[in-house]
Protein backbone atom coordinates (compact mmCIF):
# COMPACT_ATOMS: atom_id res chain seq x y z
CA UNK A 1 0.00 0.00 0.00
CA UNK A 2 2.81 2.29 0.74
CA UNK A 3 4.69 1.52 -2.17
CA UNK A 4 1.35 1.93 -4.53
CA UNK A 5 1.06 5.58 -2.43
CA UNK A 6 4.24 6.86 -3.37
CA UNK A 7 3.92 5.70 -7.10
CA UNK A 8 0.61 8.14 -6.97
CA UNK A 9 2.79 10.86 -5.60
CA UNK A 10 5.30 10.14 -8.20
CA UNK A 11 2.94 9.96 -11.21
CA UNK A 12 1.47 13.39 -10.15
CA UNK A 13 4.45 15.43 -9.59
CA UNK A 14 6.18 14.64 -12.74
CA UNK A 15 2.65 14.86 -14.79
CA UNK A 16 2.75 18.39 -13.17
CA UNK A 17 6.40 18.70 -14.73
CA UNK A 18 5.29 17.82 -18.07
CA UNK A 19 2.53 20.78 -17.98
CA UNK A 20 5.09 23.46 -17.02
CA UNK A 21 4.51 24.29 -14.02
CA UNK A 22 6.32 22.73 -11.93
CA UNK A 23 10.01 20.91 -12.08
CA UNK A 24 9.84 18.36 -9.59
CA UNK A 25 12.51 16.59 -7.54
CA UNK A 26 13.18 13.02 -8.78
CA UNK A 27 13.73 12.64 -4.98
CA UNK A 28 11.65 14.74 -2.98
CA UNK A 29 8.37 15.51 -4.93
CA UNK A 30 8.50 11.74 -6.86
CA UNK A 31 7.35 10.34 -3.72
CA UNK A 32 11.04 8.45 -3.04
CA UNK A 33 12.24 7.54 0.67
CA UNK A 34 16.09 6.67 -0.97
CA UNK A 35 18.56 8.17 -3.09
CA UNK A 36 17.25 8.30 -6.67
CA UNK A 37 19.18 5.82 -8.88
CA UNK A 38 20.08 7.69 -12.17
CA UNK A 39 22.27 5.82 -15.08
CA UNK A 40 23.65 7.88 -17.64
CA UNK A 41 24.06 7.28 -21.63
CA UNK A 42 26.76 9.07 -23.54
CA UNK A 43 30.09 10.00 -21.54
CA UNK A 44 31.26 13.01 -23.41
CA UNK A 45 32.16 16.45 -22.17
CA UNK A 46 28.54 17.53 -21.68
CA UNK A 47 27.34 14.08 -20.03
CA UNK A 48 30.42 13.43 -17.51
CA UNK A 49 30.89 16.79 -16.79
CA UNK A 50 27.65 19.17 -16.15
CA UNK A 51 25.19 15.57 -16.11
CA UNK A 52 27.85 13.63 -14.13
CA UNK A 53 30.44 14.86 -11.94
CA UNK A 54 28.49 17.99 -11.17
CA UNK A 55 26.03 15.85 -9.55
CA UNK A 56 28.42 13.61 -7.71
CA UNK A 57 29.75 16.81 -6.21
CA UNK A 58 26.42 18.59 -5.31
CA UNK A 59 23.99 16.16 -4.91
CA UNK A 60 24.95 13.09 -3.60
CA UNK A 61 22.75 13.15 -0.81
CA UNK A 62 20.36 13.11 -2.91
CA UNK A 63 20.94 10.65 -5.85
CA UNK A 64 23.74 8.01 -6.79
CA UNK A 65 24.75 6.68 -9.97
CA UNK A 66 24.25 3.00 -10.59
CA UNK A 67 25.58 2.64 -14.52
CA UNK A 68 27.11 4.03 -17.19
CA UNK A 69 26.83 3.85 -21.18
CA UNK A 70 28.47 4.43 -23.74
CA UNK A 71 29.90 2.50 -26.89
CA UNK A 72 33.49 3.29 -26.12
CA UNK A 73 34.57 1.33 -23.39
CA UNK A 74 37.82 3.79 -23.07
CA UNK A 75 35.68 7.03 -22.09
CA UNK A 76 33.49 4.85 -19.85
CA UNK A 77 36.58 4.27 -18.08
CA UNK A 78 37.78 7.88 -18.31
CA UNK A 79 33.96 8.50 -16.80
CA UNK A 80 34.19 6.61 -13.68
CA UNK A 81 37.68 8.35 -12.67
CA UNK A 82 36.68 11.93 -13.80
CA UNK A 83 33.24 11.76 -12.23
CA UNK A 84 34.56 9.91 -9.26
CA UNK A 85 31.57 7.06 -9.09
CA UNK A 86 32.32 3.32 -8.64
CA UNK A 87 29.42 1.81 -10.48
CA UNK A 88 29.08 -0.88 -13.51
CA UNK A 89 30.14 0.33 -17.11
CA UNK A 90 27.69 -1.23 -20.21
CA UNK A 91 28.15 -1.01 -23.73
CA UNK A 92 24.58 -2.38 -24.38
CA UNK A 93 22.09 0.44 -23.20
CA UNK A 94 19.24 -2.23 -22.48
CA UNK A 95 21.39 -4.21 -20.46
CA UNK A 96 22.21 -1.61 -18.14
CA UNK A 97 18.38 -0.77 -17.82
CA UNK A 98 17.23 -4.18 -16.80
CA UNK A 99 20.39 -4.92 -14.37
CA UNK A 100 20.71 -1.46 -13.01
CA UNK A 101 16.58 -1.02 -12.77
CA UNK A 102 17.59 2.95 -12.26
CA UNK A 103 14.58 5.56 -11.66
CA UNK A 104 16.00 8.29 -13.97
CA UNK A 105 18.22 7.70 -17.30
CA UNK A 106 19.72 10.91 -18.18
CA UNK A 107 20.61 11.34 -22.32
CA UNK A 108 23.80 12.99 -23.28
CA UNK A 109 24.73 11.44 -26.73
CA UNK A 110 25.23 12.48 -30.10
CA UNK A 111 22.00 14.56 -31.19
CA UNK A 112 20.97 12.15 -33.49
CA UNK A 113 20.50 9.13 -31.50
CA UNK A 114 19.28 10.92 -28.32
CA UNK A 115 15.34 9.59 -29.48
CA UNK A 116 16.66 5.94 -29.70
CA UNK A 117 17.38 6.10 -26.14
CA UNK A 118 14.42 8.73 -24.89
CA UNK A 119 12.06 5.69 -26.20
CA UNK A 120 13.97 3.12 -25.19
CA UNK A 121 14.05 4.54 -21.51
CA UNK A 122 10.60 5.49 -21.41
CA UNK A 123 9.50 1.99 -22.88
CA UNK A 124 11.43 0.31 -20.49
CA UNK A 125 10.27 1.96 -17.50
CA UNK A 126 12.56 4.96 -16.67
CA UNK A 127 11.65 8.64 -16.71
CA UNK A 128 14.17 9.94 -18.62
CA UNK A 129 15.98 13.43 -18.86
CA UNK A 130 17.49 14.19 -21.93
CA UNK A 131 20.10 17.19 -22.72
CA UNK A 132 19.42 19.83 -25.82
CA UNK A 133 18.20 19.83 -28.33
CA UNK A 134 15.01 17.04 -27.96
CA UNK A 135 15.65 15.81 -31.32
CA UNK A 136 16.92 16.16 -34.90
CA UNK A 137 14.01 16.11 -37.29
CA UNK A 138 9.87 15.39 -37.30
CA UNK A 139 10.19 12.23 -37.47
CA UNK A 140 11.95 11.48 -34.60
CA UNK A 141 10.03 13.97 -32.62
CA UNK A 142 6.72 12.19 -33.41
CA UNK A 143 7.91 9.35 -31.93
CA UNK A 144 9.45 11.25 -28.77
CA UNK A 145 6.00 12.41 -28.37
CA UNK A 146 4.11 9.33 -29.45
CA UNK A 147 6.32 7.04 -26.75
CA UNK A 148 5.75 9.66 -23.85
CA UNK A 149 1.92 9.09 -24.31
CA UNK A 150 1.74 5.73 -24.33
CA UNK A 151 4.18 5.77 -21.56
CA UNK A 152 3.50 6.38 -17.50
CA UNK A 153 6.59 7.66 -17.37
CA UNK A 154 7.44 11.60 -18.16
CA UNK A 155 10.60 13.38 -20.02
CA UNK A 156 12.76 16.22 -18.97
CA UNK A 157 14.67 18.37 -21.39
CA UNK A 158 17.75 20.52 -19.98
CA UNK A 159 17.23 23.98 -20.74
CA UNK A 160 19.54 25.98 -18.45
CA UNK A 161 19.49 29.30 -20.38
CA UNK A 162 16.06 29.91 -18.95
CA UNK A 163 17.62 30.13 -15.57
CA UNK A 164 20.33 32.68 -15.97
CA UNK A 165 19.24 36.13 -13.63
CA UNK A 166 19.96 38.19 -16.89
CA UNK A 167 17.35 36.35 -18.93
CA UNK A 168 15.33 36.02 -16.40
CA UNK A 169 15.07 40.08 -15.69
CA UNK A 170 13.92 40.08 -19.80
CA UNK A 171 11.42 37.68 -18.70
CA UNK A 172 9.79 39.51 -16.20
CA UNK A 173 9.42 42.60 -18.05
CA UNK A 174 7.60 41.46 -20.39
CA UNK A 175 5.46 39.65 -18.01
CA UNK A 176 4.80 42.93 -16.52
CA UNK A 177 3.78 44.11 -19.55
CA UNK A 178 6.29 46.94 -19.23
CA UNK A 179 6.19 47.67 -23.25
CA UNK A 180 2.79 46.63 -23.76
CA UNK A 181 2.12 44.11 -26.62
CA UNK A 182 4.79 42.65 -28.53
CA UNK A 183 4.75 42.88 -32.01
CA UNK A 184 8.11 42.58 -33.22
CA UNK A 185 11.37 41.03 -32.47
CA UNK A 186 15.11 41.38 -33.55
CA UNK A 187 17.09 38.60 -32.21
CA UNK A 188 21.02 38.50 -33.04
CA UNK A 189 23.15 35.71 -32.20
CA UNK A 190 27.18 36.08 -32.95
CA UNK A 191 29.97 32.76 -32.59
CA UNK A 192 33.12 33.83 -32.35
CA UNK A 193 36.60 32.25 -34.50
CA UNK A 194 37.09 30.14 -31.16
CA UNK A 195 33.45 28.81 -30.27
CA UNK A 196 31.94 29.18 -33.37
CA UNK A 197 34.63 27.18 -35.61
CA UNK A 198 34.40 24.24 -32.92
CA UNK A 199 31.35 22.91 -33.62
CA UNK A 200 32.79 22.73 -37.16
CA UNK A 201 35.65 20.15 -35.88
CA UNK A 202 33.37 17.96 -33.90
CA UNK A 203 30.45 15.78 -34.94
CA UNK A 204 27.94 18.79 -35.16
CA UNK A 205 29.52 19.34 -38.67
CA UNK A 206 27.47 16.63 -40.08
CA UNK A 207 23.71 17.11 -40.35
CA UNK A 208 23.22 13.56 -39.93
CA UNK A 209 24.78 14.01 -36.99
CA UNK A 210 23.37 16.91 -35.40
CA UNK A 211 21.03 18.63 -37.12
CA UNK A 212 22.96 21.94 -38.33
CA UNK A 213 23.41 24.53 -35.69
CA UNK A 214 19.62 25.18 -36.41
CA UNK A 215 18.81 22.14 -34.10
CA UNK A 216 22.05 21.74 -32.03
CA UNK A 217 22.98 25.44 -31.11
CA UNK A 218 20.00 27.51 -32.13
CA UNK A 219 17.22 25.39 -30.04
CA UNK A 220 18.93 26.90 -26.83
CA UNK A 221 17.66 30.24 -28.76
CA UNK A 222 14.70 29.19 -29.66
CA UNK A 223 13.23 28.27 -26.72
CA UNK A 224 14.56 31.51 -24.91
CA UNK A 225 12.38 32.93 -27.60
CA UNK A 226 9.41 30.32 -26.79
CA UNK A 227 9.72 31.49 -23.11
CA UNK A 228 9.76 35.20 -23.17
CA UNK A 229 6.79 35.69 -25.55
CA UNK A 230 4.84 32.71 -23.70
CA UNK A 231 3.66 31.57 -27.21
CA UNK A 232 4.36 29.11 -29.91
CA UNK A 233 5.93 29.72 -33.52
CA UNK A 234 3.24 29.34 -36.66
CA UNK A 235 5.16 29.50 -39.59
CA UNK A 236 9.05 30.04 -40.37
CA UNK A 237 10.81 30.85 -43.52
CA UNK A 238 14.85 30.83 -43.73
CA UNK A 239 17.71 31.22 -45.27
CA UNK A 240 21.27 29.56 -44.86
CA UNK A 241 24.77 28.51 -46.79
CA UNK A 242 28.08 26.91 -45.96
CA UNK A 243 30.38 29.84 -46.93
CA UNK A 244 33.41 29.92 -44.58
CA UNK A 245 33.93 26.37 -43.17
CA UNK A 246 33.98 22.98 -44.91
CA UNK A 247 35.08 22.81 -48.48
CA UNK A 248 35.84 27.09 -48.58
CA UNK A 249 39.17 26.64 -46.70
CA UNK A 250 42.36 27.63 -48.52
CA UNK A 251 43.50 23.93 -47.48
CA UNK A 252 43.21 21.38 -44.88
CA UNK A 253 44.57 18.33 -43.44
CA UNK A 254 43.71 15.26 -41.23
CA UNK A 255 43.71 16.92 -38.25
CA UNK A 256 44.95 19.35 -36.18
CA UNK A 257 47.77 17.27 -34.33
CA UNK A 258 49.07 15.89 -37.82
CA UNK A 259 48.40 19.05 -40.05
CA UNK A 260 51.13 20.26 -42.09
CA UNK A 261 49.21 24.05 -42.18
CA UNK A 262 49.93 24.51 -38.52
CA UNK A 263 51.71 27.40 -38.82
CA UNK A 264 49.26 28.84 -41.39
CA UNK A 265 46.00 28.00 -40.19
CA UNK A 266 44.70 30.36 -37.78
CA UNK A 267 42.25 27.93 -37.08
CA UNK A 268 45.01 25.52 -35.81
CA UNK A 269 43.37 24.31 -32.68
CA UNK A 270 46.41 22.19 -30.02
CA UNK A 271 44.26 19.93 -28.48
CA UNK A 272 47.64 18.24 -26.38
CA UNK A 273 47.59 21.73 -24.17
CA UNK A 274 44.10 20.19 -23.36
CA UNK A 275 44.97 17.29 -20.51
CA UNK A 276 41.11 16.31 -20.03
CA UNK A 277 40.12 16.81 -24.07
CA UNK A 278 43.27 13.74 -24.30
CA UNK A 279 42.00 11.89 -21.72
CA UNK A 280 38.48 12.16 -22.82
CA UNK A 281 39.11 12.06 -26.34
CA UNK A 282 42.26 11.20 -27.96
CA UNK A 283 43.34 8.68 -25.85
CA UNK A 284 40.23 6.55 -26.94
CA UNK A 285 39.42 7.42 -30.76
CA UNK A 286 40.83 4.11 -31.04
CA UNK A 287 38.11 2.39 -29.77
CA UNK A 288 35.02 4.23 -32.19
CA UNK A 289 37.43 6.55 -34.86
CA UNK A 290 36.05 9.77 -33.00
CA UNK A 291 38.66 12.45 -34.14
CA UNK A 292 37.58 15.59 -31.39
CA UNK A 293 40.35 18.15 -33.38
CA UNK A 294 39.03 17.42 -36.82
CA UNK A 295 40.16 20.21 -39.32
CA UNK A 296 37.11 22.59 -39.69
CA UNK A 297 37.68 22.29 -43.99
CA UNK A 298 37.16 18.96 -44.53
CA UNK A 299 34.67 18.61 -47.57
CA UNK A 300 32.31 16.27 -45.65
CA UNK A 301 31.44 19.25 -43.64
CA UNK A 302 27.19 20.20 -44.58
CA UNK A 303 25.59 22.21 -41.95
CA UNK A 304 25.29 26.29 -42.61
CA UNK A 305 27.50 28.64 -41.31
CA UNK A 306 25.67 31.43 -41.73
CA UNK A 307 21.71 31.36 -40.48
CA UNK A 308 18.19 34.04 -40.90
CA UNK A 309 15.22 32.98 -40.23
CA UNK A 310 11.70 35.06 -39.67
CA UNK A 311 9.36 33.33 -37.52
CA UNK A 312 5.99 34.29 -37.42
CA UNK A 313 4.25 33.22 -33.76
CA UNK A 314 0.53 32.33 -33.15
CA UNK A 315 0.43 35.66 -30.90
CA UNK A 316 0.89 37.44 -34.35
CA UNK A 317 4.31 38.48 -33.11
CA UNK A 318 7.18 37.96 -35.93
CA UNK A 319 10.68 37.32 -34.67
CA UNK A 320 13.75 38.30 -37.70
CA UNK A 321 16.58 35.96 -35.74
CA UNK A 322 20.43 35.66 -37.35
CA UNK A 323 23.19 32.96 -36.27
CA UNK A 324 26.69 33.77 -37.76
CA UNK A 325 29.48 31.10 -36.61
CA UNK A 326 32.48 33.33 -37.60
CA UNK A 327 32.25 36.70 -36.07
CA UNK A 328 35.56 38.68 -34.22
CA UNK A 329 33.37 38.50 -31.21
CA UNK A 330 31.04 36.13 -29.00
CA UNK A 331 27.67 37.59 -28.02
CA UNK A 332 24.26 38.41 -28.35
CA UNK A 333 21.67 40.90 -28.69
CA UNK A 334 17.93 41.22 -28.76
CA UNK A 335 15.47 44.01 -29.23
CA UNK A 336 11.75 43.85 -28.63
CA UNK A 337 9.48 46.18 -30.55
CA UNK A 338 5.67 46.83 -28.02
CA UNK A 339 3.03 48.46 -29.08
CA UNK A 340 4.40 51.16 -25.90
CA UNK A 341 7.73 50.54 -25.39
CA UNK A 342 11.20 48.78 -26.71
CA UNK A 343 13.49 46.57 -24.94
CA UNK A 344 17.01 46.01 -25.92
CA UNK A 345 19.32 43.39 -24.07
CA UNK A 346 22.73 42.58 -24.93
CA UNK A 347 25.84 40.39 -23.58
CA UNK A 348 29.26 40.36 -24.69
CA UNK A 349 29.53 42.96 -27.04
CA UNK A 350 32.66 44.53 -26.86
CA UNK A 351 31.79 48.20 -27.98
CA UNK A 352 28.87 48.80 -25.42
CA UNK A 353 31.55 47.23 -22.52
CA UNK A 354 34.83 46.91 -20.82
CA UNK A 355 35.79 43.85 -21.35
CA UNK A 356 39.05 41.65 -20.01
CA UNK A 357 38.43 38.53 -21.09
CA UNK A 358 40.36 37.66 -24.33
CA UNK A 359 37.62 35.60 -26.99
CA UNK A 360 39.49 32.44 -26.79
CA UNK A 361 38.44 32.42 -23.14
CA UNK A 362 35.39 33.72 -23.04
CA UNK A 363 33.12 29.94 -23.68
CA UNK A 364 35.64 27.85 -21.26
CA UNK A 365 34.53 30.23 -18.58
CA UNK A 366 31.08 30.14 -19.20
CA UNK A 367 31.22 26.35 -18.92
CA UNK A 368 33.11 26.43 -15.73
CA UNK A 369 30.44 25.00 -13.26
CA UNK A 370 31.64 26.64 -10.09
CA UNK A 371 33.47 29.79 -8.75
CA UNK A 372 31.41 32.68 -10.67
CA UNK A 373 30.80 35.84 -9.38
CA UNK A 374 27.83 37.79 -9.60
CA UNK A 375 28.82 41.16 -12.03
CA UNK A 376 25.91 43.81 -13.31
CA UNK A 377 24.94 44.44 -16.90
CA UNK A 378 22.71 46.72 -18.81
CA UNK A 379 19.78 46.43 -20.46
CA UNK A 380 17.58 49.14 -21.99
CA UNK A 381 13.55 49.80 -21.38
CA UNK A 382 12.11 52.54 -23.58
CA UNK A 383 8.72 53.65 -22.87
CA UNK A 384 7.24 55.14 -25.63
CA UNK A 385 7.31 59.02 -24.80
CA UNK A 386 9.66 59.04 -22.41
CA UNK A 387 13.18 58.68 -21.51
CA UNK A 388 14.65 55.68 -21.67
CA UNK A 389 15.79 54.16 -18.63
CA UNK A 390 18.87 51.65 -18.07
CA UNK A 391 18.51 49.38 -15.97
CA UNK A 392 21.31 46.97 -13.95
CA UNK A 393 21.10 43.13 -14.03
CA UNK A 394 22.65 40.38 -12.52
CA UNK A 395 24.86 38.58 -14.29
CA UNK A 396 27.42 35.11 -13.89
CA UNK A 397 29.90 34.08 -16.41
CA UNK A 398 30.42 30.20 -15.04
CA UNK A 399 27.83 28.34 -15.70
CA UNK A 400 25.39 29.41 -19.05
CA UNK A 401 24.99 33.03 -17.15
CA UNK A 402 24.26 31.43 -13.83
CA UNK A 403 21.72 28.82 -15.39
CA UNK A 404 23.52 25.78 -14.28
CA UNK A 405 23.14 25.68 -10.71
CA UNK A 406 19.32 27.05 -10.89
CA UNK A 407 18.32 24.63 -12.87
CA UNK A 408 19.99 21.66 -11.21
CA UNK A 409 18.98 23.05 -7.76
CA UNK A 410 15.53 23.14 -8.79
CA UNK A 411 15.35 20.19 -9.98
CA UNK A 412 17.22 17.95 -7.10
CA UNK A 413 17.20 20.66 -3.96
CA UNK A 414 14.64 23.24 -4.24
CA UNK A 415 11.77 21.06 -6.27
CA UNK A 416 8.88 23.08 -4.37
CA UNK A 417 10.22 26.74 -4.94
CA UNK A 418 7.49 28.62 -6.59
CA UNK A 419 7.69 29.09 -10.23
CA UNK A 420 5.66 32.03 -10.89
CA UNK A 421 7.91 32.56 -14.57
CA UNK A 422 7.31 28.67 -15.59
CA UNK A 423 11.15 28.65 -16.13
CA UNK A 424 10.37 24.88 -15.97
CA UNK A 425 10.50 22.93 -19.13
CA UNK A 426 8.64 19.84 -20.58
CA UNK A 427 8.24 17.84 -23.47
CA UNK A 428 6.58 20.24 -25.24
CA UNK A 429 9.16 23.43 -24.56
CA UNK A 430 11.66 20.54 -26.27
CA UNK A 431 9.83 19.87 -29.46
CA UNK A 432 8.68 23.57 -30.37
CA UNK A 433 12.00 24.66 -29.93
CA UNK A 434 13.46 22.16 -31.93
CA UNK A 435 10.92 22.13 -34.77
CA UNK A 436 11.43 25.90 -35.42
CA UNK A 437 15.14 24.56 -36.22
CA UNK A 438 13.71 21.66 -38.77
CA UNK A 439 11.00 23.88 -40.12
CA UNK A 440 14.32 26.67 -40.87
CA UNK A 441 16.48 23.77 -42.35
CA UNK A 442 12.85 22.68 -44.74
CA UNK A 443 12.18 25.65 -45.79
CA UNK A 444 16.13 26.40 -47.44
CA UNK A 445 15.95 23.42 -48.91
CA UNK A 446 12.40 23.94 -50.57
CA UNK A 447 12.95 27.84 -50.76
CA UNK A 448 8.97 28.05 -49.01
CA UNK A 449 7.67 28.60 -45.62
CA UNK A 450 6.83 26.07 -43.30
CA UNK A 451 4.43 25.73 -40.97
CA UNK A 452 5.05 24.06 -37.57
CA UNK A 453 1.29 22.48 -37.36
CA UNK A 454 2.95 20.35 -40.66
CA UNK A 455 5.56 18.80 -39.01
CA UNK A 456 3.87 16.76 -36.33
CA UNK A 457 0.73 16.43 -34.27
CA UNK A 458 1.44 19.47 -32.22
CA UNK A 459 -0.93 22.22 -32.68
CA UNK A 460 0.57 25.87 -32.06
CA UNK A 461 -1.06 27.91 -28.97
CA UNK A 462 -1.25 31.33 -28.59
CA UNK A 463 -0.73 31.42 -25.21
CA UNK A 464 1.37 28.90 -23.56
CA UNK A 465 0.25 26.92 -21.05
């Protein structure tokens, strides 16, 4: 009777997750009397790192891990060490499931296999959390969503952006209606030489693979987008091209380590100054071919590297939103247009700031998970017919802005904090930001529009609920 109980308790509290309204505790508000058992699938960077060892250190009074997957047995290894567990290792993602009976699986692989496991997991019994983006295309998203039905079991998607006190400050003004109805957006989104030309080395190169940056990078955007307007997209039409990476180099080699254009290349990325990328990654390409300093113009290369898109929202408000992957500089800016008012909000670009922090450093310290301090930056509210007024906000470099710990203390310490902002985030915040993505990448390749409604069996709301 007790055990049947604290299912109920479960069922309801993540139910309440899925709606947006709440991000429970696996421990706390699921009902459990014991650390939460959580195996993990795909020991990269991301998934040993900000899904693994940050939990070991934070929240191990809460939770333990009780298995690991991945398909090279050398990072697996790597994991246990780095994250400092002592738990079984599995190459076969069902075994681990029905040996290791864990509560939550938690997805970190490559993009384009994160569904395989999602549905796996949720078939199999496990609520499953799965890192950004959801998906890759429709198809795979319809049968995200189609296995979460016909599943008891609910799905978490990782959204830490949400969380950061800068984005949240944009949130709440527009909450407060502080520029009355929004009717327009301008969204700019800038990679720098160092970030930027990464994803062009790694497996996000490769649309099978990842997506494009539409999907992998741009979903993080997307749902930031999602979440301040409180509605969903209608209708996107794009543009894109592959203009500076991939087969537009002035030459390339094998790889970094073995490239004879080292002293040319200013792209020449070391990855032996790296310690943890060998350990991690070099040490073990061995085992599955996985080359982590791939040169960023080798032919293969067919995702865009330069991105516009105009998305039209079921509020009537239409968003113009740019991704460049080359610029001098890393940042962001975004501008939105009310029927009283204009807010502009801006990180990281150098000619509105003083700024220390050379570019090459700038994304290693925003994933650094600990030891940020809290610094103050602008952002600008214009009430029509008067001045305008600038106003100081919170900001962290470690961490996504500050996102990281929020979202992972919400979710395992604080699960019953109110959430008046709904910076939770379900299945649903996963798909619509992902299909805005897909619908971009469709509608460069048919040179049309496409509507979301098209893509699967979600229907676009006006209002979010």
């Amino acid at each position: 009777m007790e055990d049947n109980f604290t299912r109920r308790k479960f069922l309801t509290s993540i139910s309440m997750l899925a709606a947006g309204s709440l991000l429970a505790s696996p421990v706390k508000s699921f009902g459990l009397n014991r650390k939460m058992r959580i195996c993990l699938v795909g020991t990269g960077i991301r998934g040993t790192g900000f899904w693994g060892k940050r939990l070991v250190e934070e929240y191990s009074d809460l939770l333990e891990f009780v298995g690991l997957c991945d398909i090279n047995p050398g990072r697996l290894e790597f994991a246990l060490k780095y994250m400092n567990v002592n738990c079984p290792t599995f190459l076969d993602f069902e075994e681990m499931i029905k040996k290791r009976k864990p509560d939550l699986v938690i997805v970190t692989t490559k993009d384009s296999t994160h569904h395989e496991f999602i549905i796996k997991g949720l078939e199999m019994g496990c609520d499953v959390l799965t890192e950004k983006p959801l998906t890759t295309d429709e198809i795979k998203c319809q049968a995200i969503l189609d296995a979460e039905r016909k599943s008891d079991k609910k799905l978490i998607v990782g959204f830490n952006y949400r969380w950061g006190p800068y984005m949240t400050k944009v949130k709440e003004l527009l909450a407060e209606n502080a520029i009355g109805k929004i009717t327009s957006v301008d969204f700019n989104w800038y990679l720098n030489t160092y970030h930027g030309a990464s994803y062009f080395r790694r497996w996000h190169g490769l649309r099978q693979s990842g997506g494009s940056l539409w999907v992998h990078k741009a979903t993080h955007h997307f749902d930031l987008l999602n979440w301040w307007l409180d509605s969903d997209p209608e209708e996107v039409f794009a543009y894109g091209a592959l203009e500076h990476y991939g087969s537009n180099g002035p030459f390339r080699g094998e790889n970094c380590r073995t490239c004879q254009h080292k002293l040319d290349c200013k792209f020449h990325w070391d990855i032996t100054k790296s310690e943890h990328s060998m350990n991690l990654y070099v040490n073990n390409e061995h085992h599955d071919g996985y080359i982590r300093d791939n040169c960023l113009f080798r032919p293969e290369i067919n995702i865009y590297d330069k991105m516009s898109a105009q998305i039209k929202y079921a509020n009537e408000v239409v968003v113009n939103y740019s991704l460049t992957t080359y610029s001098p500089f890393e940042g962001w800016r975004i501008a939105f247009n009310g029927m009283d008012g204009r807010i502009e909000a801006w990180l990281d670009i150098p000619y509105h700031e003083q700024s220390d922090v050379a570019q090459s450093e700038l994304h290693a310290k925003e994933m650094e998970q600990s030891g940020g301090e809290m610094d103050y930056k602008p952002l600008i509210l214009h009430k029509t017919w008067n001045k305008h007024e600038r106003i100081q906000v919170g900001y962290e470099r470690a961490g996504h802005g500050g996102g990281d710990d929020r979202l992972h203390d919400k979710i395992f310490r604080n699960p019953n904090n109110p959430d008046p902002l709904k910076h939770a985030a379900g299945i649903r915040d996963g798909a619509m930001s992902v299909l805005i993505g897909i619908a971009a990448r469709k509608s460069i390749e048919s040179g049309h529009p496409v509507r979301i409604a098209e893509l699967t069996d979600l229907e676009p709301r006006a209002k979010r609920i």
